[in-house]
C-alpha atoms as a PDB file:
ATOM      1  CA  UNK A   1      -6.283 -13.056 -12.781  1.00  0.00           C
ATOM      2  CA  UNK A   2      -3.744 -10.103 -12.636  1.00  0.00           C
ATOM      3  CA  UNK A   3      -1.748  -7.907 -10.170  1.00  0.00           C
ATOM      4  CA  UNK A   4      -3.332  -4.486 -10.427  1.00  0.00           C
ATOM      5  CA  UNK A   5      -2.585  -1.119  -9.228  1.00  0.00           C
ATOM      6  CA  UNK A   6      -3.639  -0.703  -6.004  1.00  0.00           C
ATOM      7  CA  UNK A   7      -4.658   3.311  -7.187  1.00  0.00           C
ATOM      8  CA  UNK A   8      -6.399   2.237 -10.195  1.00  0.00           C
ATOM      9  CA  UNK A   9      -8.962   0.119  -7.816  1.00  0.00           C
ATOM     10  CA  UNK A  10      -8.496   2.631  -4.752  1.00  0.00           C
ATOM     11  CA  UNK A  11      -8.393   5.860  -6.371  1.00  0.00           C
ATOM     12  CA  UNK A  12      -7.594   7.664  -3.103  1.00  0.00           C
ATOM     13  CA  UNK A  13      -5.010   7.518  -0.250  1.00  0.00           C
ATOM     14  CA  UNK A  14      -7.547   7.744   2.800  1.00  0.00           C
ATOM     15  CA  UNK A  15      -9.184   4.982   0.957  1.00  0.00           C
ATOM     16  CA  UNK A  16      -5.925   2.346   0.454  1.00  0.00           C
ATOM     17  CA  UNK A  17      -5.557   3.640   4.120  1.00  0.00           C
ATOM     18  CA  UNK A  18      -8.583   2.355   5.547  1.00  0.00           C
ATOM     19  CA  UNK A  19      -7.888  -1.214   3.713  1.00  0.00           C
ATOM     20  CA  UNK A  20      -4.406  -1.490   5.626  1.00  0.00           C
ATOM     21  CA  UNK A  21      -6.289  -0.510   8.760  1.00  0.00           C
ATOM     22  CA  UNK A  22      -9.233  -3.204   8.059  1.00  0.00           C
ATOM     23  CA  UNK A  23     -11.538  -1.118   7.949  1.00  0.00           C
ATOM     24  CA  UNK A  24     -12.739  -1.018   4.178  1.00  0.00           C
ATOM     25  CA  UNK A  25     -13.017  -4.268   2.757  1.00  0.00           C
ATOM     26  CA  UNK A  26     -15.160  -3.368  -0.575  1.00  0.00           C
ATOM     27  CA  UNK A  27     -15.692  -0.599  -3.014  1.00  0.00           C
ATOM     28  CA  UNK A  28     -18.405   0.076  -5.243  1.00  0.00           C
ATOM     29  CA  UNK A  29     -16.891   2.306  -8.362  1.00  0.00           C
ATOM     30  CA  UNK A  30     -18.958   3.607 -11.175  1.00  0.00           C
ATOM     31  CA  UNK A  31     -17.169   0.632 -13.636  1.00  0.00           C
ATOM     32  CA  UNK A  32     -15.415  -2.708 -12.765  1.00  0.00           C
ATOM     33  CA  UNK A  33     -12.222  -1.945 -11.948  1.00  0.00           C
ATOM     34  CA  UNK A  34     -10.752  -5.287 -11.301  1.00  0.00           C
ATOM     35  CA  UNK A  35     -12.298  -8.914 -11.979  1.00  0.00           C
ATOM     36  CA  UNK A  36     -12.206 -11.829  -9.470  1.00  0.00           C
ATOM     37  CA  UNK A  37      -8.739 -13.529  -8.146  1.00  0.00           C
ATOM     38  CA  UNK A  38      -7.044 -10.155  -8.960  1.00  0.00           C
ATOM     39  CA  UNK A  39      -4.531  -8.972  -6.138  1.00  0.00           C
ATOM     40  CA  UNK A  40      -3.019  -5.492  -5.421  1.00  0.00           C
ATOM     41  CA  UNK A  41      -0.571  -4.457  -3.025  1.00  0.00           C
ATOM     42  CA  UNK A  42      -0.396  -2.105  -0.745  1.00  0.00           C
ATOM     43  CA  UNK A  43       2.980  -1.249   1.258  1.00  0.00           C
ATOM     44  CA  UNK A  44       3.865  -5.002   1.540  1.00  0.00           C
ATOM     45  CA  UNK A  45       0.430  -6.751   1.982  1.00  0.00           C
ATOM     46  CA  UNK A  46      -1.011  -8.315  -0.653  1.00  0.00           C
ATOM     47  CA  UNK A  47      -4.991  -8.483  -1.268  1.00  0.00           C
ATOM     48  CA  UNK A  48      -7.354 -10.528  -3.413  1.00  0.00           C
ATOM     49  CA  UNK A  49     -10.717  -9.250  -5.440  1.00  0.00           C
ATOM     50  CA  UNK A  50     -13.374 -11.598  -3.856  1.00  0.00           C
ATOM     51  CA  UNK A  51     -16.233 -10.646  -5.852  1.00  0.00           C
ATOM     52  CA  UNK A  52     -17.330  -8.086  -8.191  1.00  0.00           C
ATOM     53  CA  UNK A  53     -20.944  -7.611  -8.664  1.00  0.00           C
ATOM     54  CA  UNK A  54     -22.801  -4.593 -10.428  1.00  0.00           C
ATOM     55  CA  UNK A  55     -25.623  -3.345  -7.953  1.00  0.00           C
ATOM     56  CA  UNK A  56     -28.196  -1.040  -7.796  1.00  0.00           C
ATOM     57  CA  UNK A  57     -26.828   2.021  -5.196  1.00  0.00           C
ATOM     58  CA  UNK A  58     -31.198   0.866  -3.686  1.00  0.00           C
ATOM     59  CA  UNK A  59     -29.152  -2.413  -2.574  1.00  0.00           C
ATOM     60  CA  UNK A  60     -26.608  -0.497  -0.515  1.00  0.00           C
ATOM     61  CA  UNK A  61     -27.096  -1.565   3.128  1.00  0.00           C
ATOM     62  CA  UNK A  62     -25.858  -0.532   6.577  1.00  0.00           C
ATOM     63  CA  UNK A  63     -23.189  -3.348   6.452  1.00  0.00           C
ATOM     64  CA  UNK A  64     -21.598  -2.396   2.994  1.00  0.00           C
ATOM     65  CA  UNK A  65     -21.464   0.981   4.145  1.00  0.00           C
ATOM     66  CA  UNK A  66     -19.564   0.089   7.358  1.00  0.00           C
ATOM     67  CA  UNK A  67     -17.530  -2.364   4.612  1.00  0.00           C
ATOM     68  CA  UNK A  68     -16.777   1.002   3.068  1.00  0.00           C
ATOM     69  CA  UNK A  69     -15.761   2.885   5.829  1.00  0.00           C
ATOM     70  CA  UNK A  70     -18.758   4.833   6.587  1.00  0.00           C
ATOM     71  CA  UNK A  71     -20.717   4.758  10.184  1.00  0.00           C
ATOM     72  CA  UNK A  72     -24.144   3.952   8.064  1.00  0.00           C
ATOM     73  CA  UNK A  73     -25.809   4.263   5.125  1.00  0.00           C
ATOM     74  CA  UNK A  74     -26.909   8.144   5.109  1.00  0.00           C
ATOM     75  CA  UNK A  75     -23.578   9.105   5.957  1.00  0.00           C
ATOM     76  CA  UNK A  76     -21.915   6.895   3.173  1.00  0.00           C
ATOM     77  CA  UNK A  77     -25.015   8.536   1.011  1.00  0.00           C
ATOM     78  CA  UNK A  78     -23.828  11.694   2.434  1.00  0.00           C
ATOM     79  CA  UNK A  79     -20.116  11.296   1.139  1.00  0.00           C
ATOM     80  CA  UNK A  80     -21.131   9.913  -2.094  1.00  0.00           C
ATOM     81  CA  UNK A  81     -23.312  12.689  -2.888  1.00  0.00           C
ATOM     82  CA  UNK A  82     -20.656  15.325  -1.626  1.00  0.00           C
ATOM     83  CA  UNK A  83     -17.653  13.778  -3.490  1.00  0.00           C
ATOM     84  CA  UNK A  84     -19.547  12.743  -7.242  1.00  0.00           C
ATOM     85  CA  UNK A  85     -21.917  16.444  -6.518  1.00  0.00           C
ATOM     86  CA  UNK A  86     -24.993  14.216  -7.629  1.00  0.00           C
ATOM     87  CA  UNK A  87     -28.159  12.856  -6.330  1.00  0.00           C
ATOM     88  CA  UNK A  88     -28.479   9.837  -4.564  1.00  0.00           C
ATOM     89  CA  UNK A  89     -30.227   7.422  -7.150  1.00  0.00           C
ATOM     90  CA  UNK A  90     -31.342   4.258  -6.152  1.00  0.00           C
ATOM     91  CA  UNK A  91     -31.860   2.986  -9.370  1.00  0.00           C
ATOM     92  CA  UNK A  92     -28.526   3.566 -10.372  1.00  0.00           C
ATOM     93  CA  UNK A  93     -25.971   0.701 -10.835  1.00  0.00           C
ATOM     94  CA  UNK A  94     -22.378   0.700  -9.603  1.00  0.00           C
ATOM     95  CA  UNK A  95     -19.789  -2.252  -9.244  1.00  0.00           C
ATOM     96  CA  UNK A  96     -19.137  -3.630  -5.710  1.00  0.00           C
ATOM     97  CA  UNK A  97     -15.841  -4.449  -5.522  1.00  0.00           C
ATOM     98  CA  UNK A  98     -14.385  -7.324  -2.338  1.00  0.00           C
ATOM     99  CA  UNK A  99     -11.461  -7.539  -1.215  1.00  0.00           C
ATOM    100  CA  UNK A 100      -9.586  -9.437   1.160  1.00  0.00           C
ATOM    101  CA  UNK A 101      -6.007  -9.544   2.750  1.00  0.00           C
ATOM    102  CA  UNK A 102      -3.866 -12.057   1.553  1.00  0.00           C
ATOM    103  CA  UNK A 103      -1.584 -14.604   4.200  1.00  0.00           C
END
């Protein structure tokens, strides 16, 4: 267990963002960037890595797109594909990072 850097985990701002707001509570990045009972911070609130779990992008559902702030799973397909400028691949793995907020 470690304290991390919230940008190392959440590369972007719209993405550390969303977790303040709630509304992304997971990641999945191309590597683990974080192992389990790590925290970050971000502004003042602490949160703890739940789980990270390597994944075929095939295993993607609806709800982990919603858990990364996407409506569904073509448009977090959509944004995946426009921000990396690849293919969707199902066969590919990525690491599915959870987080929570801490009391």
């Amino acid at each position: 267990m470690a304290h991390i850097d919230a940008a190392d985990l959440l590369p972007a701002e719209r993405i550390r963002e969303g977790v303040l707001a709630g509304e992304v509570t997971q990641l999945h990045r191309g590597d683990a960037h974080a192992t389990e009972g790590d925290t970050f911070e971000i502004r003042g609130e602490e949160f703890e890595v739940i789980d990270v779990t390597e994944r075929r992008l095939g295993e993607v559902t609806d709800a982990d797109a919603r858990a990364e702030g996407s409506a569904d799973l073509a448009a977090y397909r959509e944004r995946i594909e426009r921000t990396h400028g690849t293919e969707w691949d199902d066969d590919h793995t990525a690491v599915r990072h959870r987080f929570e907020r801490r009391d």
